[in-house]
PDB file of N, CA and C in Angstrom:
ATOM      1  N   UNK A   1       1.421   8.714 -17.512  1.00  0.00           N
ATOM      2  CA  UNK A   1       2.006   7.424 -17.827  1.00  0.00           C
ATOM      3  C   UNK A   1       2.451   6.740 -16.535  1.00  0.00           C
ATOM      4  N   UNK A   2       2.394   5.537 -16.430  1.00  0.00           N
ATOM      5  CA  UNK A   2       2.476   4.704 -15.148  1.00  0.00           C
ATOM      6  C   UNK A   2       3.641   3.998 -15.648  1.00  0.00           C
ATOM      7  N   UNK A   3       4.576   4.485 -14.766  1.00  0.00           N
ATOM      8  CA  UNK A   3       6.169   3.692 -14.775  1.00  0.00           C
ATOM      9  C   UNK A   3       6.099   2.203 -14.611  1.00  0.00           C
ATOM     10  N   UNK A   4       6.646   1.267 -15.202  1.00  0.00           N
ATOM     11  CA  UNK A   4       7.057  -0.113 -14.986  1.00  0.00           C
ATOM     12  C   UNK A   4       7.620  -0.387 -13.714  1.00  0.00           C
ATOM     13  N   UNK A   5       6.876  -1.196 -12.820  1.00  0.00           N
ATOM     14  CA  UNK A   5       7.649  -1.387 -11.696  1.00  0.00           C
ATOM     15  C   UNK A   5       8.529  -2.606 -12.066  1.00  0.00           C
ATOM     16  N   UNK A   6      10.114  -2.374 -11.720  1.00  0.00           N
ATOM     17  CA  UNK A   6      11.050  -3.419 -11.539  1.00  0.00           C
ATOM     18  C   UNK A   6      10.718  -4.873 -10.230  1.00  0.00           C
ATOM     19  N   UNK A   7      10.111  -4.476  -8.952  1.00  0.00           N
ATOM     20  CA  UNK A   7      10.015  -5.226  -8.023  1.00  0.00           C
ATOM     21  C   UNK A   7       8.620  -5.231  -7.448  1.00  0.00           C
ATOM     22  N   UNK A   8       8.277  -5.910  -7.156  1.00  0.00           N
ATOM     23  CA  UNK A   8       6.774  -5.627  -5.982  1.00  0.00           C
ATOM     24  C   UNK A   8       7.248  -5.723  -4.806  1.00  0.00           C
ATOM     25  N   UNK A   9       6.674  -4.441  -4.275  1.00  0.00           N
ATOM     26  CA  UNK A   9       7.488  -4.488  -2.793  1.00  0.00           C
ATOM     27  C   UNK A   9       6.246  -3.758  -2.115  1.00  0.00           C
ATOM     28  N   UNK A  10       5.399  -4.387  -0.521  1.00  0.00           N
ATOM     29  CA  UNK A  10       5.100  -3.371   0.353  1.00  0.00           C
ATOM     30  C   UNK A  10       5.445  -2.648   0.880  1.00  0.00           C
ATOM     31  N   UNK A  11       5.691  -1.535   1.078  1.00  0.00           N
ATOM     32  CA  UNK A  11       6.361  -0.362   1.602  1.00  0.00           C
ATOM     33  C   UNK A  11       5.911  -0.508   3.366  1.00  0.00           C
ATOM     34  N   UNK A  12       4.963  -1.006   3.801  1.00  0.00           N
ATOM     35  CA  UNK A  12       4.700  -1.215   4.928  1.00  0.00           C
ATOM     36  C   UNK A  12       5.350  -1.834   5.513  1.00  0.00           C
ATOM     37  N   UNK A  13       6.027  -3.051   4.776  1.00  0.00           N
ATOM     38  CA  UNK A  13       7.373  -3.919   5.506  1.00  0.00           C
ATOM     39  C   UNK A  13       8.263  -3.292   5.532  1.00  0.00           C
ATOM     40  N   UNK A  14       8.779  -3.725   6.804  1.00  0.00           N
ATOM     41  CA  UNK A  14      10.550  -3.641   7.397  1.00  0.00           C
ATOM     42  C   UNK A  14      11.011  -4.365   8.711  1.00  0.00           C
ATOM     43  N   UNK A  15      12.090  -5.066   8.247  1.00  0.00           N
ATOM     44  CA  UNK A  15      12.518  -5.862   9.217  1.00  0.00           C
ATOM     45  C   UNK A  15      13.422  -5.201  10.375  1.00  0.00           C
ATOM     46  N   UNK A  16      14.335  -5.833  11.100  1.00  0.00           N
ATOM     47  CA  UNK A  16      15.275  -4.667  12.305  1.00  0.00           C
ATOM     48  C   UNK A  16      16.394  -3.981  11.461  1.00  0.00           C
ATOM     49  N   UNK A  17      16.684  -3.802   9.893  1.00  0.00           N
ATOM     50  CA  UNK A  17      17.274  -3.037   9.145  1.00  0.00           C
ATOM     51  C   UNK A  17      16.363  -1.878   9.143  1.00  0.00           C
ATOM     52  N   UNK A  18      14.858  -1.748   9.355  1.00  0.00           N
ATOM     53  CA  UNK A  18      14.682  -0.663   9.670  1.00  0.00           C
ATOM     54  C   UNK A  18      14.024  -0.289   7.983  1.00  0.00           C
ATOM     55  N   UNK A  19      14.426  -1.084   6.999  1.00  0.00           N
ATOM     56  CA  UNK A  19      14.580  -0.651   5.448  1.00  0.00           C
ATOM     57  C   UNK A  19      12.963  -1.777   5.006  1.00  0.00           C
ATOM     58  N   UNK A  20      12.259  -1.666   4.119  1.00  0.00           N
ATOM     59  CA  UNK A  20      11.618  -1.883   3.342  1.00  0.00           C
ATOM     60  C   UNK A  20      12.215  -3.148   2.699  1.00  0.00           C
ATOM     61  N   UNK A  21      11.452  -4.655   2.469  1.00  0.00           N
ATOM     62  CA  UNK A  21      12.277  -5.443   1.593  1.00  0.00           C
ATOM     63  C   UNK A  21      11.110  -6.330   1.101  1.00  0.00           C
ATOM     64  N   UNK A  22      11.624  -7.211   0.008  1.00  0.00           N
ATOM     65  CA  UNK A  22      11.512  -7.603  -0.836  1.00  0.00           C
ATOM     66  C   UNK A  22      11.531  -8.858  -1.079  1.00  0.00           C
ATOM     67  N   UNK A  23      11.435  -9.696  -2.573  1.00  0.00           N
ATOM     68  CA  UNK A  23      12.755 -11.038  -2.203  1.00  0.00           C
ATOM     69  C   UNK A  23      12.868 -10.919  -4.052  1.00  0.00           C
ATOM     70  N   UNK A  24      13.900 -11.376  -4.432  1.00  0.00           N
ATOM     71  CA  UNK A  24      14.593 -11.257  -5.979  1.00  0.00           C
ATOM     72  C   UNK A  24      13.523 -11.668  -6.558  1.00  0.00           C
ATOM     73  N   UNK A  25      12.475 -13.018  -6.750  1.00  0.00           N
ATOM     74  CA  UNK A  25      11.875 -13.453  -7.260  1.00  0.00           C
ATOM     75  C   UNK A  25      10.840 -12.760  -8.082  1.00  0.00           C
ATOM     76  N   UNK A  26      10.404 -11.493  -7.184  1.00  0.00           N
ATOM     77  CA  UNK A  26       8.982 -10.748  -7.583  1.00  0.00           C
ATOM     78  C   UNK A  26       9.803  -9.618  -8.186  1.00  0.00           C
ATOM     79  N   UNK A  27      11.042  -9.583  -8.468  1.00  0.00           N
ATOM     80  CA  UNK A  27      11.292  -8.472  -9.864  1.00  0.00           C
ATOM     81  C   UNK A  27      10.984  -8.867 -10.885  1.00  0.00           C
ATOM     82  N   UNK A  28      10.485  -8.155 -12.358  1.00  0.00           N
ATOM     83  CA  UNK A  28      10.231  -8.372 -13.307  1.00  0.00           C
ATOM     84  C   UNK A  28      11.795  -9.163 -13.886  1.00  0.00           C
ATOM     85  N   UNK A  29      12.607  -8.610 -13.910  1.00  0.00           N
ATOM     86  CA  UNK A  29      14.365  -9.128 -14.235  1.00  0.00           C
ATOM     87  C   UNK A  29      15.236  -9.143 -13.199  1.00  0.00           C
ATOM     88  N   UNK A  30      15.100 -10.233 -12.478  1.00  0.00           N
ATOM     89  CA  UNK A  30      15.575 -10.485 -11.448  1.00  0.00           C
ATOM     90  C   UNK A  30      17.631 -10.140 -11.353  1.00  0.00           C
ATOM     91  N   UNK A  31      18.057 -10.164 -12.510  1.00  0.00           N
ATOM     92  CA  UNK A  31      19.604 -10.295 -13.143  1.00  0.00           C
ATOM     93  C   UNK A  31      19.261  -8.485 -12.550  1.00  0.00           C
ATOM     94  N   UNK A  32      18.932  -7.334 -12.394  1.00  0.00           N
ATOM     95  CA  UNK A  32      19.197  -6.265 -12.257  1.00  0.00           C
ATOM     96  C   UNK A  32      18.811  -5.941 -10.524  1.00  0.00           C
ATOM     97  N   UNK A  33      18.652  -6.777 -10.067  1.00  0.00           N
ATOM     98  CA  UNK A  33      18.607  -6.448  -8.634  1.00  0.00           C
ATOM     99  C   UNK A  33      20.048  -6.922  -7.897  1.00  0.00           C
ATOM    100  N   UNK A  34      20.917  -6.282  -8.025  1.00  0.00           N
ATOM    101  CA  UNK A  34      22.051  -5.842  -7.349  1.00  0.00           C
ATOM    102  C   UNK A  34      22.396  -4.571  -6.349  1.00  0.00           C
ATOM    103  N   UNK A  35      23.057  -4.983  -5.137  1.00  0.00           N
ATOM    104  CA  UNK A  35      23.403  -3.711  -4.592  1.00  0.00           C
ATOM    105  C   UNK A  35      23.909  -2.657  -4.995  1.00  0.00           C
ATOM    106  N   UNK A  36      23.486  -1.117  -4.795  1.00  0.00           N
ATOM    107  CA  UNK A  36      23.715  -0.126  -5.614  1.00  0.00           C
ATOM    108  C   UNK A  36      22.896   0.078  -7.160  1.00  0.00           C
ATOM    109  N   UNK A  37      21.963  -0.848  -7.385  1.00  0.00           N
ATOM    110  CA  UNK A  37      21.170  -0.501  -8.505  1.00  0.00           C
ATOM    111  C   UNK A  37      19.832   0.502  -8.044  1.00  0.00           C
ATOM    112  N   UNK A  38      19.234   1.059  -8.854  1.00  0.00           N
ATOM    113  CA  UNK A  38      18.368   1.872  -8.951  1.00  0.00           C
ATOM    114  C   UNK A  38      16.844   1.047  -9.577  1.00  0.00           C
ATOM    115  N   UNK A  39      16.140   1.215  -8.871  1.00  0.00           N
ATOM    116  CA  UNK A  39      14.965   0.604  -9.826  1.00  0.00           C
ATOM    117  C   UNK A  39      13.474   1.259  -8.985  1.00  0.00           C
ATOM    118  N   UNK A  40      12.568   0.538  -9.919  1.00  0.00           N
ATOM    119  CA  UNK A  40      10.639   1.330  -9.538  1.00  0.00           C
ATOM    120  C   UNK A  40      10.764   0.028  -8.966  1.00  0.00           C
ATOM    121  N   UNK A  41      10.151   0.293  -7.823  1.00  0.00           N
ATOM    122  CA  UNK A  41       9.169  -0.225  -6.776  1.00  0.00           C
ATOM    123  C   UNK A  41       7.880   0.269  -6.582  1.00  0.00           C
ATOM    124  N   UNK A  42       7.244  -1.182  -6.190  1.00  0.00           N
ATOM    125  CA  UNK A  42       6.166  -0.421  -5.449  1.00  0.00           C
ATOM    126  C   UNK A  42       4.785  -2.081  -5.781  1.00  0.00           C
ATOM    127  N   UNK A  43       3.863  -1.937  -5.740  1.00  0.00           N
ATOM    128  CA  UNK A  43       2.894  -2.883  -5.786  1.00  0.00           C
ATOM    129  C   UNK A  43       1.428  -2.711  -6.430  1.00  0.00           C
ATOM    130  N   UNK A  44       1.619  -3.443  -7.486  1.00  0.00           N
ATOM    131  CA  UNK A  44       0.256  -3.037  -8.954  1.00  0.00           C
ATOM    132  C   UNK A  44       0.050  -1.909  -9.268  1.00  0.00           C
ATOM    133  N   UNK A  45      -0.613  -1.282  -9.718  1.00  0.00           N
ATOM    134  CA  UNK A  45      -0.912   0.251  -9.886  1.00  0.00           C
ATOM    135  C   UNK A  45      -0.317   1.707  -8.953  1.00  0.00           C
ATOM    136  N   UNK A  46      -0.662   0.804  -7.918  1.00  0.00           N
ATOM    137  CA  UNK A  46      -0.180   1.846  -6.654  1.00  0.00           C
ATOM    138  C   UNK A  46       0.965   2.042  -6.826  1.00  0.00           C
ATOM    139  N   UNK A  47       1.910   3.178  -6.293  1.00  0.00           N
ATOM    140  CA  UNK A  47       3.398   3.198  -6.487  1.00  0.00           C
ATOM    141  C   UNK A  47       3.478   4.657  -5.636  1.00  0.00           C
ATOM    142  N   UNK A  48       3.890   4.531  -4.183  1.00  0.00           N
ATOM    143  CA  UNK A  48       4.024   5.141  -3.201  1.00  0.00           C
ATOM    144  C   UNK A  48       5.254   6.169  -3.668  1.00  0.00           C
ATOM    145  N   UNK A  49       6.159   5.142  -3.738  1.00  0.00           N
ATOM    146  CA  UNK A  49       7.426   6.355  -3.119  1.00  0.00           C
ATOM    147  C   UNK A  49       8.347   5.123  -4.780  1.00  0.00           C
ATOM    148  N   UNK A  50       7.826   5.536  -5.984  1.00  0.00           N
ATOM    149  CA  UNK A  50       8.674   4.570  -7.134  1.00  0.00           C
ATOM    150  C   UNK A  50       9.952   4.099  -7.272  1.00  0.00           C
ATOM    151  N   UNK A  51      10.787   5.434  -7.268  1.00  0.00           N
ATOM    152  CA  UNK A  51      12.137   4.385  -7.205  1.00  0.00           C
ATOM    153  C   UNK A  51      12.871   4.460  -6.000  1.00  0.00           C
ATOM    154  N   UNK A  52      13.563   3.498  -5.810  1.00  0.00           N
ATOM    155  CA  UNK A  52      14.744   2.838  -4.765  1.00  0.00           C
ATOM    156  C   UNK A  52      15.816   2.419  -4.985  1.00  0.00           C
ATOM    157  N   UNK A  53      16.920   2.487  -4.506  1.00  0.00           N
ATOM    158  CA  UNK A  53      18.137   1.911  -4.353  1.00  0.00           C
ATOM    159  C   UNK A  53      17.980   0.790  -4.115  1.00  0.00           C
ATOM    160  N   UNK A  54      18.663   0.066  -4.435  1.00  0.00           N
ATOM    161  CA  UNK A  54      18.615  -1.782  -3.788  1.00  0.00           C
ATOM    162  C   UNK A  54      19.888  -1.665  -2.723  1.00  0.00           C
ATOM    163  N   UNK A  55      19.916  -1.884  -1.901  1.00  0.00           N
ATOM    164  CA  UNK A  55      20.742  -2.181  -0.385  1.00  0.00           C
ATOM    165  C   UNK A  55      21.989  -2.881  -0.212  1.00  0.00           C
ATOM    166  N   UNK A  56      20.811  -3.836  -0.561  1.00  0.00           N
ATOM    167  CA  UNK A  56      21.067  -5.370  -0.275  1.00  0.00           C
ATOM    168  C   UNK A  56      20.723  -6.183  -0.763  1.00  0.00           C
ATOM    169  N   UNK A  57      21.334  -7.452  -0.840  1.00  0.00           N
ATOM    170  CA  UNK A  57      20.748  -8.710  -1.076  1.00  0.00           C
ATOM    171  C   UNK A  57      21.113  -9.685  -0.542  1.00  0.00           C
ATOM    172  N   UNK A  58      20.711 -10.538   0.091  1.00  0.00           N
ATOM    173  CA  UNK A  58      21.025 -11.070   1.184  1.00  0.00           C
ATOM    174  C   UNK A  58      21.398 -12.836   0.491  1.00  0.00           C
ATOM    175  N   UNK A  59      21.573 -14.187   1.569  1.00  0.00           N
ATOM    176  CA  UNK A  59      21.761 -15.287   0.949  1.00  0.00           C
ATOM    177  C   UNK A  59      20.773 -15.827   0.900  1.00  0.00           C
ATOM    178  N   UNK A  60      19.784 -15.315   1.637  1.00  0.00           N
ATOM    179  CA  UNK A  60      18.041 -16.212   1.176  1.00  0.00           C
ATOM    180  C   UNK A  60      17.254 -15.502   0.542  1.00  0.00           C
ATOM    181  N   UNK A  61      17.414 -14.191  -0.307  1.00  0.00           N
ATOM    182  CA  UNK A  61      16.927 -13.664  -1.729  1.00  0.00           C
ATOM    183  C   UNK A  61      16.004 -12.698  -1.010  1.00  0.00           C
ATOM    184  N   UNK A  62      16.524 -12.090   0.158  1.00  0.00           N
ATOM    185  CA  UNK A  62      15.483 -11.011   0.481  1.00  0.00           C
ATOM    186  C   UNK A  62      16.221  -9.515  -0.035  1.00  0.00           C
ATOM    187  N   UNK A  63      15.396  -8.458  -0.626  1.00  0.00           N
ATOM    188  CA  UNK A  63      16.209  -7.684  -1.139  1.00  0.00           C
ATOM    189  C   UNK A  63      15.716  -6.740  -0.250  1.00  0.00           C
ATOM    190  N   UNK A  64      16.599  -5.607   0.513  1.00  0.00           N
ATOM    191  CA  UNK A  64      16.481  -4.433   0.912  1.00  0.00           C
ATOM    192  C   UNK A  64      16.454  -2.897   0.214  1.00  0.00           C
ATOM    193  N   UNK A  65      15.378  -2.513   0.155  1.00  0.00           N
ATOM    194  CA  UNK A  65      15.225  -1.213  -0.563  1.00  0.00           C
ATOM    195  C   UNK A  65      15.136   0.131   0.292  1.00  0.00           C
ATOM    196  N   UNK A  66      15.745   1.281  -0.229  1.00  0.00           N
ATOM    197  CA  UNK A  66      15.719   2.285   0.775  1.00  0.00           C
ATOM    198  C   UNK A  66      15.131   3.336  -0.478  1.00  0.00           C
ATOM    199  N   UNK A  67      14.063   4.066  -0.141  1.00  0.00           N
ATOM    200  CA  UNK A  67      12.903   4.670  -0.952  1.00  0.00           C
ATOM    201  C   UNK A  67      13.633   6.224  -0.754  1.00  0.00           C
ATOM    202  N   UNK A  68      13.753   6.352  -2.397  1.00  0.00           N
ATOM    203  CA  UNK A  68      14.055   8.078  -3.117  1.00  0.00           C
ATOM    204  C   UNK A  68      12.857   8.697  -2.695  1.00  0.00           C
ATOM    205  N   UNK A  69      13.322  10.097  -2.169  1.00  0.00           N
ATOM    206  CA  UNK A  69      11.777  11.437  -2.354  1.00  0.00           C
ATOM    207  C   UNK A  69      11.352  11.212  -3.617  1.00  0.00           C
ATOM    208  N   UNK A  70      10.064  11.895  -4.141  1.00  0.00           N
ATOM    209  CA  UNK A  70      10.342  12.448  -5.264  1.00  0.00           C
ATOM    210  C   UNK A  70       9.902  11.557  -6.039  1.00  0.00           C
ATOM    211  N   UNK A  71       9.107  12.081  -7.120  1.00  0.00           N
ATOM    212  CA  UNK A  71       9.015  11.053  -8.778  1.00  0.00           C
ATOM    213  C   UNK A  71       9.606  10.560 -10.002  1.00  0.00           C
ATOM    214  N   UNK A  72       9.465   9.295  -9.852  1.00  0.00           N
ATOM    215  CA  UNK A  72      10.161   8.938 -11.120  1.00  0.00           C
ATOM    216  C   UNK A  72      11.248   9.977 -11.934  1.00  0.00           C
ATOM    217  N   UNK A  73      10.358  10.755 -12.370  1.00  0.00           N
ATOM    218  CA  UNK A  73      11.226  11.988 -13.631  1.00  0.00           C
ATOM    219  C   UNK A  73      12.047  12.573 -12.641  1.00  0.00           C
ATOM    220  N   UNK A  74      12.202  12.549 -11.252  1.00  0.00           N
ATOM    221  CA  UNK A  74      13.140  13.304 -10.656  1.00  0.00           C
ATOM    222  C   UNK A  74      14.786  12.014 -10.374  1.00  0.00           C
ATOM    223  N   UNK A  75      14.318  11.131 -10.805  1.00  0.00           N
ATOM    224  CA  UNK A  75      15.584  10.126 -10.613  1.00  0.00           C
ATOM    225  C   UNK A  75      16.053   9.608 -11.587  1.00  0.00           C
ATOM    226  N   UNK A  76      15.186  10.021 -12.826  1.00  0.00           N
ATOM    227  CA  UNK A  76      15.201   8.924 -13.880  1.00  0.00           C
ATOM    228  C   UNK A  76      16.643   8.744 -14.470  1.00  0.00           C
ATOM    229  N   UNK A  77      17.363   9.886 -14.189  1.00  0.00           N
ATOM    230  CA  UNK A  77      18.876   9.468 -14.934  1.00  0.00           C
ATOM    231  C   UNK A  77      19.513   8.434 -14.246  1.00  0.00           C
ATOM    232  N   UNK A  78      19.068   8.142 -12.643  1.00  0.00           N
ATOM    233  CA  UNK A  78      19.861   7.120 -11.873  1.00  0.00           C
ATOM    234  C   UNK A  78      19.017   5.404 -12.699  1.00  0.00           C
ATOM    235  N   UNK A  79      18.054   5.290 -13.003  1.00  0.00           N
ATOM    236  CA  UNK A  79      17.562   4.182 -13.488  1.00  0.00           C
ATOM    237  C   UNK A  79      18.068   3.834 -15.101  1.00  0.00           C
ATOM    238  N   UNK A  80      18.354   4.482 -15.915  1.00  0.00           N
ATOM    239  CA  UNK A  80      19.096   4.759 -17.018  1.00  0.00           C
ATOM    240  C   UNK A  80      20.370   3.760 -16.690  1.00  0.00           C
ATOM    241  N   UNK A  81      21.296   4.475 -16.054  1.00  0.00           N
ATOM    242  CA  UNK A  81      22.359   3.956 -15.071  1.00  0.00           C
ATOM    243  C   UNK A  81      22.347   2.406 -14.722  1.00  0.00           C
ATOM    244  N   UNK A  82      21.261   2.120 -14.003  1.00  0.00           N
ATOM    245  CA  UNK A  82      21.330   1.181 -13.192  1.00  0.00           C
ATOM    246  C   UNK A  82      20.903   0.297 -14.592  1.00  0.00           C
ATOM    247  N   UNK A  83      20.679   0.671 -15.528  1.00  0.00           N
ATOM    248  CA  UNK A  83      19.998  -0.499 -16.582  1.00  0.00           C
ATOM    249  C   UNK A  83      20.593  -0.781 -17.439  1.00  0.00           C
ATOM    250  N   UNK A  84      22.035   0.111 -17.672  1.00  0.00           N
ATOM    251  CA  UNK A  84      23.003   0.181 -18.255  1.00  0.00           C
ATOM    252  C   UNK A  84      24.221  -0.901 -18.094  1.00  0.00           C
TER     253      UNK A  84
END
């Protein structure tokens, strides 16, 4: 089964945070991208490294993600959480 990604994000980007980012717009529910939330990342089918912490969010809607080891089923209680 192929997890729902919350955001489209290239994992190849990173700015001098050093972190992977984003911008609010390209989440599916943009209202759950807050700092300290949990969500799947990643871009169409592909899905590198799925879920992430959200960072940040900055004042021009770029979101910073910092990428969990590990699959989905190994985080899934933190996304539960974050959706809660």
């Amino acid at each position: 089964m192929t997890p729902v990604i919350d955001i489209d994000v290239d994992w190849n980007t990173q700015d001098d945070t050093g972190l992977p980012w984003s911008f609010v717009d390209e989440a599916r529910d943009p209202s759950r991208i807050v700092p300290g939330a949990y969500v799947v990342a990643g871009r169409g089918t592909a899905v590198a490294v799925p879920v992430a912490e959200v960072v940040g969010v900055g004042d021009d809607d770029v979101v910073h993600l910092r990428p969990l080891p590990g699959p989905v089923s190994a985080h899934a209680h933190l996304l539960v959480i974050s959706a809660s």
